[in-house]
Protein backbone atom coordinates (compact mmCIF):
# COMPACT_ATOMS: atom_id res chain seq x y z
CA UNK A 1 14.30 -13.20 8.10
CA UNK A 2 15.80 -9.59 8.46
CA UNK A 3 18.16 -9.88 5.19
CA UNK A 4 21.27 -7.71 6.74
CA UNK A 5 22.32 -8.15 10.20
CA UNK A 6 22.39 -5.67 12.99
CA UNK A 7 26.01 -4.99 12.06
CA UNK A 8 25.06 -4.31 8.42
CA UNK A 9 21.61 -2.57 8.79
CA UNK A 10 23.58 0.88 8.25
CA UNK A 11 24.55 -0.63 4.88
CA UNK A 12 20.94 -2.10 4.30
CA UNK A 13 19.87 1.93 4.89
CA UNK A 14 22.54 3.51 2.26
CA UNK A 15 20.88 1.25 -0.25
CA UNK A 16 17.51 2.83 1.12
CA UNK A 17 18.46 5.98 0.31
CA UNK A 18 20.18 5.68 -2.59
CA UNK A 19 16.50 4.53 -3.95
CA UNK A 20 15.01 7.47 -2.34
CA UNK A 21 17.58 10.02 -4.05
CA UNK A 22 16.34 8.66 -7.28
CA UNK A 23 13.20 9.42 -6.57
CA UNK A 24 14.31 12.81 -5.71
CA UNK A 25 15.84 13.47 -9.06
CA UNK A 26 12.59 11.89 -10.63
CA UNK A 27 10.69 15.41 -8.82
CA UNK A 28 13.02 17.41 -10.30
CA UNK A 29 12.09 15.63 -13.69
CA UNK A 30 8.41 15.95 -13.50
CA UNK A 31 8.78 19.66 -12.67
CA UNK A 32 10.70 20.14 -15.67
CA UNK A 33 7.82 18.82 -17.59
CA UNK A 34 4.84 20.85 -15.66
CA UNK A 35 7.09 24.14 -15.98
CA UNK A 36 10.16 24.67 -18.34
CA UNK A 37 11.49 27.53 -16.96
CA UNK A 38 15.13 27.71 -15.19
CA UNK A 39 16.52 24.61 -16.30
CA UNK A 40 19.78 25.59 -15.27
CA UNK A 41 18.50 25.82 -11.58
CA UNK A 42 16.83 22.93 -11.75
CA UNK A 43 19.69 21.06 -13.63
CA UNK A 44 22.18 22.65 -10.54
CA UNK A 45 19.74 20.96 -8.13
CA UNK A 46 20.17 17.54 -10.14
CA UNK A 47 23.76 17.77 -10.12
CA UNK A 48 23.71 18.40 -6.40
CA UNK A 49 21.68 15.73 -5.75
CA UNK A 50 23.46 13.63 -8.04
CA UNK A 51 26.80 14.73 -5.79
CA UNK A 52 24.32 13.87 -2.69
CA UNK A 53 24.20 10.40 -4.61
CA UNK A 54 27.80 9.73 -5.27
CA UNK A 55 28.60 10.17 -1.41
CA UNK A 56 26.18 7.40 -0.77
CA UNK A 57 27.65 5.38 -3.10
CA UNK A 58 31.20 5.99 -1.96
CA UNK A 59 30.08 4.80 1.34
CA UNK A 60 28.08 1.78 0.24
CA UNK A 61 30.77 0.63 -1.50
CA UNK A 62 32.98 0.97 1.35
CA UNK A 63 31.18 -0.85 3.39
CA UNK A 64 31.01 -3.71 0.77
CA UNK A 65 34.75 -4.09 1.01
CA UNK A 66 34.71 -4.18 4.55
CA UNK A 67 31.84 -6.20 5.05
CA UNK A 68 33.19 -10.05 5.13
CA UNK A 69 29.78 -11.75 5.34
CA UNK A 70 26.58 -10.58 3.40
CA UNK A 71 23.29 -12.00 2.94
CA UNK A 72 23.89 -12.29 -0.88
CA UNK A 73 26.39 -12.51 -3.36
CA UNK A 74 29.13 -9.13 -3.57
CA UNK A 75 29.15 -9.07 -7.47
CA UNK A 76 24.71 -8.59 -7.15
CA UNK A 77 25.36 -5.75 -4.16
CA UNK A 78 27.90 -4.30 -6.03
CA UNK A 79 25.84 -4.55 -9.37
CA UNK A 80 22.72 -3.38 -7.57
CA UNK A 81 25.08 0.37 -6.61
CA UNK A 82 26.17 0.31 -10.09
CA UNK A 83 22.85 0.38 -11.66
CA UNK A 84 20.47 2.60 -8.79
CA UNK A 85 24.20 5.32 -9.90
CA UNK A 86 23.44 5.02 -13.62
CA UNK A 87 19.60 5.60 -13.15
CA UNK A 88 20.48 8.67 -11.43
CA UNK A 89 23.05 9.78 -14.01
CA UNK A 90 20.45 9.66 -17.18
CA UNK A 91 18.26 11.09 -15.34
CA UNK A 92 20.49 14.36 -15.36
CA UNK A 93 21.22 13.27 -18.34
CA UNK A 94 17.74 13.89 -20.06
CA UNK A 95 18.10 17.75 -18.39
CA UNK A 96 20.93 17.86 -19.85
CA UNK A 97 19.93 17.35 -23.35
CA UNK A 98 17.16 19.42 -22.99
CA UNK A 99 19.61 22.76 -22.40
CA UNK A 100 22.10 21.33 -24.70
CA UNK A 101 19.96 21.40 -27.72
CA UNK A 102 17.26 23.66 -26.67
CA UNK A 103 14.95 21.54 -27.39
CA UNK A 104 11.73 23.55 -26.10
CA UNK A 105 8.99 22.31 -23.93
CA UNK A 106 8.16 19.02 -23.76
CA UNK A 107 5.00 17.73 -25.32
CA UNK A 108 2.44 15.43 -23.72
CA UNK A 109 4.50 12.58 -25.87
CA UNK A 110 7.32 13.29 -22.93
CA UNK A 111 5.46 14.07 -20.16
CA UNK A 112 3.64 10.52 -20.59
CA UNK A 113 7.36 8.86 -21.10
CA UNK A 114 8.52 10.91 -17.56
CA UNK A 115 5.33 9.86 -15.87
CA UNK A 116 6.07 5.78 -16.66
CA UNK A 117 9.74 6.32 -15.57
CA UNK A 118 8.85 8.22 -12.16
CA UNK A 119 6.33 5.23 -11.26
CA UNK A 120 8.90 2.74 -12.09
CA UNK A 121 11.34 4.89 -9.52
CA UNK A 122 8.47 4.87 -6.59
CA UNK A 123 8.25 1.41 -6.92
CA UNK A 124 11.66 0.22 -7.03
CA UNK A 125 12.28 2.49 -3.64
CA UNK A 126 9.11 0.63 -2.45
CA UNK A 127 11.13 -2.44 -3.01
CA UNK A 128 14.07 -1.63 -1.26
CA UNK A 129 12.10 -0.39 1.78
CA UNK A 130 10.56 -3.96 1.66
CA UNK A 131 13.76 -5.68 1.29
CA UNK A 132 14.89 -5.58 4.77
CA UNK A 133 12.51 -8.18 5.93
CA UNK A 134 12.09 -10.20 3.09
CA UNK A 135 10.29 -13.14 3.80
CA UNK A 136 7.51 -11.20 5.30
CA UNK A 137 7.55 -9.12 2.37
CA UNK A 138 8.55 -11.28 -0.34
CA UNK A 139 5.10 -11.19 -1.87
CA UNK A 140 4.83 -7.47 -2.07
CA UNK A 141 8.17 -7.06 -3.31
CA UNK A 142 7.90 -9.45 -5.99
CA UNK A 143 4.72 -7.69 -7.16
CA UNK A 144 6.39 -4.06 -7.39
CA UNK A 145 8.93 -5.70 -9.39
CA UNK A 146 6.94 -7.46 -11.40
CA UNK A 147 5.17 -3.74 -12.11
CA UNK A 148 8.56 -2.43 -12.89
CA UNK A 149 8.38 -4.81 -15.65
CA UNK A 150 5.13 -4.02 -17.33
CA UNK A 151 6.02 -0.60 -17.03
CA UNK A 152 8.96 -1.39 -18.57
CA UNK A 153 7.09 -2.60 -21.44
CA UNK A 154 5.08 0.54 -21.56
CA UNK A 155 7.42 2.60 -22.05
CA UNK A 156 9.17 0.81 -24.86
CA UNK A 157 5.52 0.77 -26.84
CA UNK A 158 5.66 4.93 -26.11
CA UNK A 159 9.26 4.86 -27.01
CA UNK A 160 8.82 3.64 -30.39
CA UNK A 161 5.74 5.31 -30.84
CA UNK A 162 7.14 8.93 -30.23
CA UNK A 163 10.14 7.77 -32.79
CA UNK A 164 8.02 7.01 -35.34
CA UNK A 165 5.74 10.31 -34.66
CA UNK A 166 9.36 12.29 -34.98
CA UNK A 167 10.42 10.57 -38.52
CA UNK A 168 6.65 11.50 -39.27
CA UNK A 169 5.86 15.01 -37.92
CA UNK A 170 9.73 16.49 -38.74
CA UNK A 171 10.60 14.52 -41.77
CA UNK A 172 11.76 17.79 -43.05
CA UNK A 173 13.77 19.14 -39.93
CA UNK A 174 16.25 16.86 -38.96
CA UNK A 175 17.27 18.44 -36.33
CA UNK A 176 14.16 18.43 -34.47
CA UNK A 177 14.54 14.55 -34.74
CA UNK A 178 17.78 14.53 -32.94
CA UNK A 179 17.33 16.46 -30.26
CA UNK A 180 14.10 14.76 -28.86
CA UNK A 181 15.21 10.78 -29.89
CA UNK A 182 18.39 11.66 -27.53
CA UNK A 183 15.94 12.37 -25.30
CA UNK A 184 13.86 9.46 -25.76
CA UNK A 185 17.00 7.15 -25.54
CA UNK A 186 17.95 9.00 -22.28
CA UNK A 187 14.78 8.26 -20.80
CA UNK A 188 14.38 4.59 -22.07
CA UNK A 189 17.59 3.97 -20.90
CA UNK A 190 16.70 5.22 -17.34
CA UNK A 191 13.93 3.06 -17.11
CA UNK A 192 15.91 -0.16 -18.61
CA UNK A 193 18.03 0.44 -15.16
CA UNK A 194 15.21 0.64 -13.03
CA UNK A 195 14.28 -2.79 -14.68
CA UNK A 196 18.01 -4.05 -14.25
CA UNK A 197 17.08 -3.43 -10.25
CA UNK A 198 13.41 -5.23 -10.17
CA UNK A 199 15.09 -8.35 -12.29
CA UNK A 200 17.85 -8.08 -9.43
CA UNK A 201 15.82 -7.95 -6.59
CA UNK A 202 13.14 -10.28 -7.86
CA UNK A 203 16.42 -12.61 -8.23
CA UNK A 204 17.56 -12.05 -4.53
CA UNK A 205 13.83 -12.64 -3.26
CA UNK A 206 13.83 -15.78 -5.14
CA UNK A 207 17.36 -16.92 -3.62
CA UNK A 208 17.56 -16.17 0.16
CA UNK A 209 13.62 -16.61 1.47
């Protein structure tokens, strides 16, 4: 079955894109890591994007109001805007830090931590490009979610990995520790959203197929 209705396939498309603007800020992420010059550009383009974001949102949950019959439950849609918006907020978030406490380039500690979070991103816009026709897809769906979740996993082993290194290669500057675990924390936190989305969707599959 199609999961929104002709009437509601506009609304099926904002979530669609919302996914794919995610992704978008994800590029703008990796590039930071490959070349850490003009941040300030690059953080302009993320706010822009993120602005891109917020328009999609305002119009998704719009159309949520207005919308009297969905294919799921309002609080999940609603929860499922809420959470694709945060994503996209720590993820200018961890460009943020970056200028805010000049924290230098990042190390290969970082760039591994980026790399896990941009795969989780490609696959949870996979999912939502899937979603539309979900019993067809349910299979594939529930197999990019359940990747979300092992990556998940991953990046809470590199996570507490690159704490530790911190307490053990700048026991003696502080400040050095600081900067990069708000980092970290931004980028953990990015990924726990991504998760919040799989566990969602996985949820939804399970429900209406």
């Amino acid at each position: 079955m199609r999961l929104f209705g002709r009437k509601d396939e506009q609304l099926f498309q904002l979530f669609t894109d919302s996914a794919r603007i995610v992704v978008r800020g994800g590029d703008i992420l990796l590039s930071v890591a490959d070349d850490y010059n003009n941040l300030d550009k690059k953080l302009a383009e993320l706010t822009s994007l993120e602005n891109e974001g917020d328009l999609i949102i305002q119009e998704l949950v719009r159309r949520l109001n207005s919308t009297f019959i969905l294919p799921f439950d309002r609080k999940d849609a609603f929860q499922l805007v809420q959470k694709i918006a945060a994503t996209l907020d720590y993820i200018t978030g961890i460009i943020d830090r970056m200028i805010l406490y000049k924290t230098g380039k990042p190390d290969a500690q970082v760039k591994e931590m980026l790399d896990v979070l941009y795969e989780a991103l490609l696959l949870q816009e996979k999912a939502f490009n899937l979603l539309d026709r979900i019993e067809h897809n349910k299979k594939e769906i529930l197999k990019a979610c359940e990747q979300i979740v092992e990556l998940e996993n991953k990046q809470d082993l590199l996570y507490r990995y690159g704490v530790a290194s911190l307490f053990e290669n700048h026991e003696h500057d502080p400040l050095t520790i600081i900067k990069w675990r708000e980092v970290y924390e931004h980028i953990e936190m990015a990924q726990d959203y991504v998760q919040d989305v799989g566990e969602m969707i996985t949820n939804i599959c399970i429900k209406y197929s």
